[in-house]
Protein backbone atom coordinates (compact mmCIF):
# COMPACT_ATOMS: atom_id res chain seq x y z
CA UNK A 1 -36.77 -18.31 -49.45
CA UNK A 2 -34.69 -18.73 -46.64
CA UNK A 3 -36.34 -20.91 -43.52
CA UNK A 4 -35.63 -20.44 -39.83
CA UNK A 5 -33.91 -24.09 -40.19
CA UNK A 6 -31.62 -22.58 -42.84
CA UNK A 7 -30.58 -19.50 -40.76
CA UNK A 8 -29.28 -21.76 -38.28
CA UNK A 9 -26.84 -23.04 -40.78
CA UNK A 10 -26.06 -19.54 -41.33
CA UNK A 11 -25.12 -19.54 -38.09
CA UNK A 12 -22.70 -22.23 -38.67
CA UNK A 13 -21.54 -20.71 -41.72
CA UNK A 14 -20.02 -18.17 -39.65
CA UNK A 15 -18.62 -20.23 -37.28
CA UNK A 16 -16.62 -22.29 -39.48
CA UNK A 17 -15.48 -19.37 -41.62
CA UNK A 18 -14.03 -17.47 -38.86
CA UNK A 19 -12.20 -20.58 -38.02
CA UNK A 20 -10.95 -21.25 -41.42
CA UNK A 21 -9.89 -17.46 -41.59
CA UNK A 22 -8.25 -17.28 -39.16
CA UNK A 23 -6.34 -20.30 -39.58
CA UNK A 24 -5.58 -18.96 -42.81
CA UNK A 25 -4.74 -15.49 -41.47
CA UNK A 26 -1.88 -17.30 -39.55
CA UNK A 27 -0.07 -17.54 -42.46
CA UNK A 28 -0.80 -15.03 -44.80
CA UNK A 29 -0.08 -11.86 -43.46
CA UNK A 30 -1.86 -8.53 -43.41
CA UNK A 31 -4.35 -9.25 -46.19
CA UNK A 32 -7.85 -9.92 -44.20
CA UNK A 33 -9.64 -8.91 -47.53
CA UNK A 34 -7.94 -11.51 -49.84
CA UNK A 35 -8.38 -14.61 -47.21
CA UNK A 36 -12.40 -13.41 -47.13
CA UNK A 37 -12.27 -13.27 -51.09
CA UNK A 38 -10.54 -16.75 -51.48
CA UNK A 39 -13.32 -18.10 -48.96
CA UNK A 40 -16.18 -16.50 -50.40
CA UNK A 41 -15.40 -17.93 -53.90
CA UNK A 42 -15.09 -21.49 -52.04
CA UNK A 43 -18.57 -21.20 -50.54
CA UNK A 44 -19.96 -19.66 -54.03
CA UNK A 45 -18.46 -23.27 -55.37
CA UNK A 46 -16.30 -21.03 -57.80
CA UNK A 47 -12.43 -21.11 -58.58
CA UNK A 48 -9.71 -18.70 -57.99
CA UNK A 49 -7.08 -16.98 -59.88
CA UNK A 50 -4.08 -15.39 -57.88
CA UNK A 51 -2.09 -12.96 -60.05
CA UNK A 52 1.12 -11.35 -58.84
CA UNK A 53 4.68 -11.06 -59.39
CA UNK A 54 6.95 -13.91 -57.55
CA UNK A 55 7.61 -13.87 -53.68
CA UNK A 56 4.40 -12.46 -52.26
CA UNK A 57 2.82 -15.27 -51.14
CA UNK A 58 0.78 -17.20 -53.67
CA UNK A 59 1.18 -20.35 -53.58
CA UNK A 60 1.51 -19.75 -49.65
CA UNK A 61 -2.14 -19.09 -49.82
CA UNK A 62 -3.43 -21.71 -51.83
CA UNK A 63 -1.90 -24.28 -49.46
CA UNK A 64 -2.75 -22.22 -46.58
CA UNK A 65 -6.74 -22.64 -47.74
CA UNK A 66 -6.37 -26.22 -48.73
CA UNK A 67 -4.63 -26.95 -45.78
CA UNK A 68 -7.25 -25.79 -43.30
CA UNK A 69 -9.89 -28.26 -44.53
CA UNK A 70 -10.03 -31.58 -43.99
CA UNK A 71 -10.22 -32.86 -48.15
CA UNK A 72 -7.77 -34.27 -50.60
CA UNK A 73 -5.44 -31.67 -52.18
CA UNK A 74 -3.53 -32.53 -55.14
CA UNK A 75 -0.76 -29.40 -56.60
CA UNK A 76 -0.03 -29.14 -60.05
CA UNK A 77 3.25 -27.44 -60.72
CA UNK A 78 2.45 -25.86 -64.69
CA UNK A 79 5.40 -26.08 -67.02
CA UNK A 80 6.33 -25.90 -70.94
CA UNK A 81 6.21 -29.84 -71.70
CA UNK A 82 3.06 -30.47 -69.05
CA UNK A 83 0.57 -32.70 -70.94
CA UNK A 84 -3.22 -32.02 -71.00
CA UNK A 85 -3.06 -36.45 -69.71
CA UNK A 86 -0.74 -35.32 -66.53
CA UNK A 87 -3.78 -32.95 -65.31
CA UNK A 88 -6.93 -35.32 -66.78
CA UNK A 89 -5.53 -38.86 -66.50
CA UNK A 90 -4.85 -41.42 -69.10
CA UNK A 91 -6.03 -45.10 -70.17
CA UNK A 92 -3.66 -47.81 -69.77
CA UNK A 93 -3.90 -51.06 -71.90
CA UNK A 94 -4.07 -53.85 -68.68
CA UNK A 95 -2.68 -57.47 -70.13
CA UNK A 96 -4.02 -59.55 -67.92
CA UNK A 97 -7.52 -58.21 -68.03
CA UNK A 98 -7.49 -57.27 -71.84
CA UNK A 99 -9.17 -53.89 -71.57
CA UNK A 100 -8.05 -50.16 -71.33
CA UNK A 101 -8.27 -49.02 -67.14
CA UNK A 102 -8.33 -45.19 -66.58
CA UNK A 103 -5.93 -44.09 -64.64
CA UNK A 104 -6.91 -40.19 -62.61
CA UNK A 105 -5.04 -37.26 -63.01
CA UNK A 106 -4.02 -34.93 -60.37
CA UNK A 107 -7.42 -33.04 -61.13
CA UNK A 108 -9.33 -35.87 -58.92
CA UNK A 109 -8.99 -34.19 -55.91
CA UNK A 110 -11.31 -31.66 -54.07
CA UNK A 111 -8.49 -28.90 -54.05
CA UNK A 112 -6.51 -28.82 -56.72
CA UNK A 113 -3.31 -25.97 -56.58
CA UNK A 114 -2.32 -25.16 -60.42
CA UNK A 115 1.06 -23.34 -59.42
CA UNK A 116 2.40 -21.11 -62.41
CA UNK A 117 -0.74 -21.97 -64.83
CA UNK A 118 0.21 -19.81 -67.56
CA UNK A 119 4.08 -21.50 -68.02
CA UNK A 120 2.50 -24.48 -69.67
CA UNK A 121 1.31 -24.38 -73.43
CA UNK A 122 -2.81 -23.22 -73.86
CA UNK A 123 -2.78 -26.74 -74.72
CA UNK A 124 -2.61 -27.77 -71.30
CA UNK A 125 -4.12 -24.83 -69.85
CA UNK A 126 -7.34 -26.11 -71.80
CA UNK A 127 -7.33 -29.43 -70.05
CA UNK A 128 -9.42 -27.58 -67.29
CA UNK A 129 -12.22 -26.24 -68.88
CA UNK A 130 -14.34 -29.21 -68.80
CA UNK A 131 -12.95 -29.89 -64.70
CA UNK A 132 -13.95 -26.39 -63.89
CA UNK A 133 -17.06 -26.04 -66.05
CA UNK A 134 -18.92 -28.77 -65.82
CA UNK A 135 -16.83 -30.73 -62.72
CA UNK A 136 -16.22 -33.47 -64.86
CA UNK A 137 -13.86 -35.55 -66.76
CA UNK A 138 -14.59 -36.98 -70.30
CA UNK A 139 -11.94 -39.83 -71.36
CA UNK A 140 -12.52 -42.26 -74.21
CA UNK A 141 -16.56 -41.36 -74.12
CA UNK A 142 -16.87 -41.99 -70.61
CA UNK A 143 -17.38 -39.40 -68.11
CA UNK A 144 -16.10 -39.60 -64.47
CA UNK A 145 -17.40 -37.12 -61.70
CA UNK A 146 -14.95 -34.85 -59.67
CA UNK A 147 -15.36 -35.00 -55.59
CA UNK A 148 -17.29 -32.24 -54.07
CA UNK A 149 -16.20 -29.32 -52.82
CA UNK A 150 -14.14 -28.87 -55.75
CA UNK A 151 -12.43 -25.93 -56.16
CA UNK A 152 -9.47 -24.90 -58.66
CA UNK A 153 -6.78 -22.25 -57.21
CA UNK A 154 -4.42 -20.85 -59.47
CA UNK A 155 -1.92 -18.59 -59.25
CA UNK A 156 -0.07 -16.80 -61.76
CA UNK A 157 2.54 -14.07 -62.93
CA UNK A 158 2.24 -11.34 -64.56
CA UNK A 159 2.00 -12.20 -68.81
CA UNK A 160 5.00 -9.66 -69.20
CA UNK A 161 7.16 -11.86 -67.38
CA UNK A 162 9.37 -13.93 -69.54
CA UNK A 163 8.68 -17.69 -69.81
CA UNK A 164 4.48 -16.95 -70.18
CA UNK A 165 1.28 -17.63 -71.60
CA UNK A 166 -1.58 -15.59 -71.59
CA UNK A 167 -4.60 -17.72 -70.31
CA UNK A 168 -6.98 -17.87 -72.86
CA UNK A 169 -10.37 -16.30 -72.88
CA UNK A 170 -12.21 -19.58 -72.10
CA UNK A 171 -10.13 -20.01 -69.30
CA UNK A 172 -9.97 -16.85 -67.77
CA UNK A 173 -13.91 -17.17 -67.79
CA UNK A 174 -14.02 -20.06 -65.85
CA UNK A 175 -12.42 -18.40 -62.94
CA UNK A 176 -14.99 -16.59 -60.70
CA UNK A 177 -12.62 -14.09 -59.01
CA UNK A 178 -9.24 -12.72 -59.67
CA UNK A 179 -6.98 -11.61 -56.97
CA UNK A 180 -3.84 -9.85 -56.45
CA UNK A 181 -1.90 -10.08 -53.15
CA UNK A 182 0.18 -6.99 -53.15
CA UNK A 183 3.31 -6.27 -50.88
CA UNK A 184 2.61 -6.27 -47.66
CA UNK A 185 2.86 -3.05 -44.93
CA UNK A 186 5.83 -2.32 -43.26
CA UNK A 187 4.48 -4.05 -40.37
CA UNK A 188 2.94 -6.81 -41.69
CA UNK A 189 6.45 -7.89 -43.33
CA UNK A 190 8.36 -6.96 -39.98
CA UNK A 191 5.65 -9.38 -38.25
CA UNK A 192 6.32 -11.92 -41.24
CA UNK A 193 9.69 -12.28 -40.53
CA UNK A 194 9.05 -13.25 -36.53
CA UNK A 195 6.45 -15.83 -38.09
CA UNK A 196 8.53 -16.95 -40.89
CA UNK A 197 12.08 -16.73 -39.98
CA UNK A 198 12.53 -19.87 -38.20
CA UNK A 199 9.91 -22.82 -39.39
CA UNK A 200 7.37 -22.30 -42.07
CA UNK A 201 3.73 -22.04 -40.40
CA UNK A 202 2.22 -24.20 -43.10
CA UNK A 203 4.11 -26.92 -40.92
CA UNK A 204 1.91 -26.59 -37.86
CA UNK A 205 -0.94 -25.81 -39.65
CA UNK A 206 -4.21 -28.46 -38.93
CA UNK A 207 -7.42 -28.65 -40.72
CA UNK A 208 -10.61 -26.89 -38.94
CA UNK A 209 -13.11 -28.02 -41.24
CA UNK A 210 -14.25 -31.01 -42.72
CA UNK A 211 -15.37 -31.38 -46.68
CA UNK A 212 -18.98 -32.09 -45.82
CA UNK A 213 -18.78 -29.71 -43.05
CA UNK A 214 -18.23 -26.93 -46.51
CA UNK A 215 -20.49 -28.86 -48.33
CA UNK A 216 -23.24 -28.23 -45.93
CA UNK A 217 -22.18 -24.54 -46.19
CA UNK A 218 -22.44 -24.13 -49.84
CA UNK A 219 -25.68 -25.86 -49.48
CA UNK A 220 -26.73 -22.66 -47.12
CA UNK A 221 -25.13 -20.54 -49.38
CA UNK A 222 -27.58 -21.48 -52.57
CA UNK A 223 -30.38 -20.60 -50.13
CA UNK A 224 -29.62 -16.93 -49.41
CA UNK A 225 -32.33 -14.68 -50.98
CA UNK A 226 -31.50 -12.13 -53.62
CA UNK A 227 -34.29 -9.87 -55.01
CA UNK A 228 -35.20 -9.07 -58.21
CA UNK A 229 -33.76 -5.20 -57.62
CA UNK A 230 -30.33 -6.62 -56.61
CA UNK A 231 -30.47 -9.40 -59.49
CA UNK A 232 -31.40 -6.49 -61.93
CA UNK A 233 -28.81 -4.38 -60.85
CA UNK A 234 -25.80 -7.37 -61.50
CA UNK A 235 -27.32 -7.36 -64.82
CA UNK A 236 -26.92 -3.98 -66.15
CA UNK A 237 -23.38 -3.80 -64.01
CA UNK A 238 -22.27 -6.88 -66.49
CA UNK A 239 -24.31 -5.40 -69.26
CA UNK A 240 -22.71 -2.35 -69.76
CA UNK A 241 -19.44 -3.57 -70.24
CA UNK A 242 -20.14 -4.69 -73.64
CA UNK A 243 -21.16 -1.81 -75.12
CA UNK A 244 -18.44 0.43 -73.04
CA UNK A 245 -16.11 2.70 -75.35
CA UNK A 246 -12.43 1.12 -73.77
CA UNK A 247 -13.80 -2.50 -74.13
CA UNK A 248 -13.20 -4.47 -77.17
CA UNK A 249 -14.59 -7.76 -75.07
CA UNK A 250 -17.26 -7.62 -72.70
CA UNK A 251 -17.90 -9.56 -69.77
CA UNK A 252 -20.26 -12.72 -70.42
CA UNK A 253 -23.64 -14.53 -69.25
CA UNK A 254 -21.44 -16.79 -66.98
CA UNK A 255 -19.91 -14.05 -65.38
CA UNK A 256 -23.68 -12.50 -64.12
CA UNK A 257 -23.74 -15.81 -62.62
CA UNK A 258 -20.59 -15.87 -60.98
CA UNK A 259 -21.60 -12.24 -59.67
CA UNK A 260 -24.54 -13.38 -58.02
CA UNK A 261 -23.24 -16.47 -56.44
CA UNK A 262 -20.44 -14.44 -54.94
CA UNK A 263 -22.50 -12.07 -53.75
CA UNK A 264 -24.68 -14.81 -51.87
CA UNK A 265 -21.64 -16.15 -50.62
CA UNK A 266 -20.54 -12.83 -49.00
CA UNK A 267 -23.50 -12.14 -47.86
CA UNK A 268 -23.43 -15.58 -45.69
CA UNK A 269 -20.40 -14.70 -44.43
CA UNK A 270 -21.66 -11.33 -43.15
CA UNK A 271 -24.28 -13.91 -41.40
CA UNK A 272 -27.29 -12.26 -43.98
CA UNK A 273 -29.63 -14.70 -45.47
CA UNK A 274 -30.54 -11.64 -47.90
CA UNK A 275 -28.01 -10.09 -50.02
CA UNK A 276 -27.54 -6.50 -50.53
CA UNK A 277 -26.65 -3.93 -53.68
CA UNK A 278 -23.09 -3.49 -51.70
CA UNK A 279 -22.39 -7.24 -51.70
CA UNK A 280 -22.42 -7.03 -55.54
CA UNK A 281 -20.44 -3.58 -55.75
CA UNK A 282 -17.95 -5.07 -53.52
CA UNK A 283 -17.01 -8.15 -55.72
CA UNK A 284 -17.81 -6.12 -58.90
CA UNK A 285 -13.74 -5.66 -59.43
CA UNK A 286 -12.61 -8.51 -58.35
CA UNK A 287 -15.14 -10.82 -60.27
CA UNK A 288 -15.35 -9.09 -63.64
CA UNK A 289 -11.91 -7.19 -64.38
CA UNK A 290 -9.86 -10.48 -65.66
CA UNK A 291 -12.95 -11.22 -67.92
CA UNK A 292 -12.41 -8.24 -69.75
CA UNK A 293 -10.15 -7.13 -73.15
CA UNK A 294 -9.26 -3.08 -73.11
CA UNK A 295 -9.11 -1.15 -76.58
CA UNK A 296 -6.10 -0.58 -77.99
CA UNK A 297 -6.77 3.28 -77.46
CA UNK A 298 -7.65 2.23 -73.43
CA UNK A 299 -4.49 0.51 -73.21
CA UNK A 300 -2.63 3.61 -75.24
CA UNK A 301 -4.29 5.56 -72.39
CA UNK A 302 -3.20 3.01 -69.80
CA UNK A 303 -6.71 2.01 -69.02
CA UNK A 304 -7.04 -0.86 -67.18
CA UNK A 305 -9.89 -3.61 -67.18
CA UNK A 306 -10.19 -2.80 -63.13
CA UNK A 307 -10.74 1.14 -63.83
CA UNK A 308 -13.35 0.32 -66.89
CA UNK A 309 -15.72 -1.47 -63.86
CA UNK A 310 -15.14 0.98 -61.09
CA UNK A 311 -16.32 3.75 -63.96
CA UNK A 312 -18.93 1.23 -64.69
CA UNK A 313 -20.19 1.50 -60.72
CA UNK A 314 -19.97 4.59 -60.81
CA UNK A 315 -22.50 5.38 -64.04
CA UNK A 316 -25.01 2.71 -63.09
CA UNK A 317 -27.92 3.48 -60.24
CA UNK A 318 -28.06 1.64 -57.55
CA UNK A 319 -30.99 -0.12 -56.33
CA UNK A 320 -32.59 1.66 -53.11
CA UNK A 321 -34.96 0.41 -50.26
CA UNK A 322 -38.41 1.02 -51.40
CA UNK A 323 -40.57 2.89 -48.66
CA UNK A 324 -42.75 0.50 -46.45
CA UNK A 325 -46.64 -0.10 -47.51
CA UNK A 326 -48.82 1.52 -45.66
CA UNK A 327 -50.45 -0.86 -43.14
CA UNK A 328 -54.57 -1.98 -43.27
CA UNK A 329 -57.02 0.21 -41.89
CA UNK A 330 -54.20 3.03 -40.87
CA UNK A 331 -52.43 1.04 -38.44
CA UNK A 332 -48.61 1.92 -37.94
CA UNK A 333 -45.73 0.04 -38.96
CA UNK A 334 -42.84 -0.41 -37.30
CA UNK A 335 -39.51 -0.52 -38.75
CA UNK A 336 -38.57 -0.09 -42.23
CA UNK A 337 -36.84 -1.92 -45.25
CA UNK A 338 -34.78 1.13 -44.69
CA UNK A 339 -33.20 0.98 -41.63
CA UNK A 340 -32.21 -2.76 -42.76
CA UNK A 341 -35.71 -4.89 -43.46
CA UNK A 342 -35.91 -5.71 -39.99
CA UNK A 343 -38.77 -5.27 -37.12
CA UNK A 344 -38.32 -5.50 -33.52
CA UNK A 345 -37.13 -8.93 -32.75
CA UNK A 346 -35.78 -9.67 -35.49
CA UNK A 347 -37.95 -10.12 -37.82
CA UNK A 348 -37.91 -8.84 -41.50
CA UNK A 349 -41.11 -7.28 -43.14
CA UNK A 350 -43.80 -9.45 -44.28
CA UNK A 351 -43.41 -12.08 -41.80
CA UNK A 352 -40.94 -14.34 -39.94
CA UNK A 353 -38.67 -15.95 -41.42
CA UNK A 354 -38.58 -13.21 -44.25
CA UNK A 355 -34.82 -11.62 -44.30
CA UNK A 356 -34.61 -9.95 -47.80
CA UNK A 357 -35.48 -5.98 -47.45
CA UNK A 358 -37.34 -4.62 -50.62
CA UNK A 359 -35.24 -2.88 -53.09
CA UNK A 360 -36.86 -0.68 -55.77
CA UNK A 361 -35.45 1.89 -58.47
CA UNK A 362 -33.59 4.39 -57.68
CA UNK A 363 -35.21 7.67 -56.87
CA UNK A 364 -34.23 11.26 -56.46
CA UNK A 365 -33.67 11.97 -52.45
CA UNK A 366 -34.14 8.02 -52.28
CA UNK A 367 -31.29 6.68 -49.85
CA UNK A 368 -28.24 5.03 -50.69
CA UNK A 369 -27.42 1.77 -49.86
């Protein structure tokens, strides 16, 4: 349970994110809900996978995130002959001392930008599962820890583009969220090319956060309350798309977990210390759609992994706020789980320092969250 101590990191929390975003914002264009994405998967200590075709801005972001904090960034550009010892390191025989000394890969860094991950061989691609599984890296039976924050952000184009390879399953697991930039609006691209035309921004662009100033965030993060209801609730979303009619692969364990992190994570950022049914429906699409494989019939039918989950929202009940318990001896109470969990001053039901409302099943007339 969240403590009054924590909320004031909360507090912080939001500070620094609105710095980062907008500092992010400067670059990126017209796409406030893909910078907020990119830093709730940071704070959820998860990794990112941008997919689009070429010249929207990929890569831009990636840099444009690394670049506002303080840390080491390393970039990995992915091609056909890229070896799984460019990414994880190697050991070199030293002479003069007569033993093998590791050298690191470009995967020792707290940011690490894997530009065009699926042109290089599943080979390579597989050189990351252990880094983003288990933050670690295993060479010649010795293991050697990867800084913290660490986060991996990808980008990648579209597998019918010539010169690809699809990520494999393992690998697509491993990334929390999946994001696609889009073209931008008219206006956003006439504003781009005022920002753009002359200097790229990523040259003026200084860190506003430090690594252990995120650290200390991700640390709030992992205290924000989620209830059983809203737990529940991630459950049967990821639950029913393994037994869905237009999926012939199912989304897994590790994905639940990835759900609920994110959905602590955005709830921080919306300066909660509770997290709410629409914090999970929110990052539903985003989190679970690239886990997924489509029937061939759902593909015949041009159903996409994206419209399985929205379906999926849209079959499964959501959790509602349960009504408040009645008060000893017939007293009154005042304010309601309802109307947000919160009494007058502040203070959530059963006592300070309480945020989390109650969520129960959902019932007929119940309201909607």
């Amino acid at each position: 349970m969240t403590t009054y101590d924590d909320r004031a990191s909360l507090t912080d929390l939001t500070t620094t994110a609105e710095r980062v975003r907008r500092s992010v914002e400067g670059v990126i264009e017209g796409k406030p809900e893909v910078v907020r994405l990119s830093l709730t998967v940071l704070l959820a200590e998860g990794h990112l996978l941008i997919e689009d075709v070429p010249g929207v801005g990929k890569t831009m972001l990636a840099k444009a995130l690394a670049r506002s904090i303080d840390c080491s960034v390393r970039r990995i550009q992915f091609t056909p002959d890229l070896l799984p010892s460019d990414i994880t390191g190697v050991s070199i025989y030293d002479q003069q001392r007569r033993e093998f000394e590791f050298k690191p890969g470009a995967i020792f860094a707290q940011i690490v930008i894997g530009d065009e991950i699926n042109r290089a061989s599943p080979k390579t691609q597989s050189a990351l599962l252990e880094s983003m599984e288990e933050r670690q890296v295993t060479m010649d039976g010795q293991s050697y820890e990867l800084p913290s924050p660490f986060m991996v952000v990808a980008t990648q184009n579209p597998v019918e583009m010539e010169g690809t390879y699809p990520l494999p399953e393992a690998q697509r697991d491993r990334f929390m969220a999946r994001v696609s930039i889009g073209y931008p609006s008219a206006e956003a691209e006439l504003q781009m090319l005022d920002v753009h035309g002359g200097v790229s921004p990523l040259d003026d662009l200084q860190p506003v956060a430090h690594a252990h100033d995120i650290v200390k965030l991700i640390d709030a993060v992992r205290g924000v309350h989620v209830s059983e209801a809203v737990r529940r609730y991630a459950v049967e979303l990821v639950a029913a798309t393994r037994t869905h009619p237009d999926l012939r692969l199912g989304a897994s364990p590790r994905a639940t977990l990835h759900l609920l992190r994110a959905a602590k994570a955005s709830a921080a950022l919306s300066g909660r210390d509770y997290a709410l049914p629409d914090d999970v429906q929110a990052l539903a699409v985003a989190v679970l759609a690239h886990r997924l494989l489509p029937t061939a019939q759902a593909q015949m039918n041009r159903r996409t992994s994206e419209q399985v989950v929205r379906d999926i929202l849209q079959r499964t009940p959501v959790p509602t706020a349960a009504p408040p318990a009645a008060p000893p001896h017939g007293g009154r109470m005042h304010g309601s789980p309802l109307s947000g969990g919160r009494m007058p001053g502040g203070q959530a039901p059963g006592g300070p320092g309480n945020g989390a409302p109650l969520y129960g099943q959902q019932q007929p007339g119940a309201r909607r969250l």
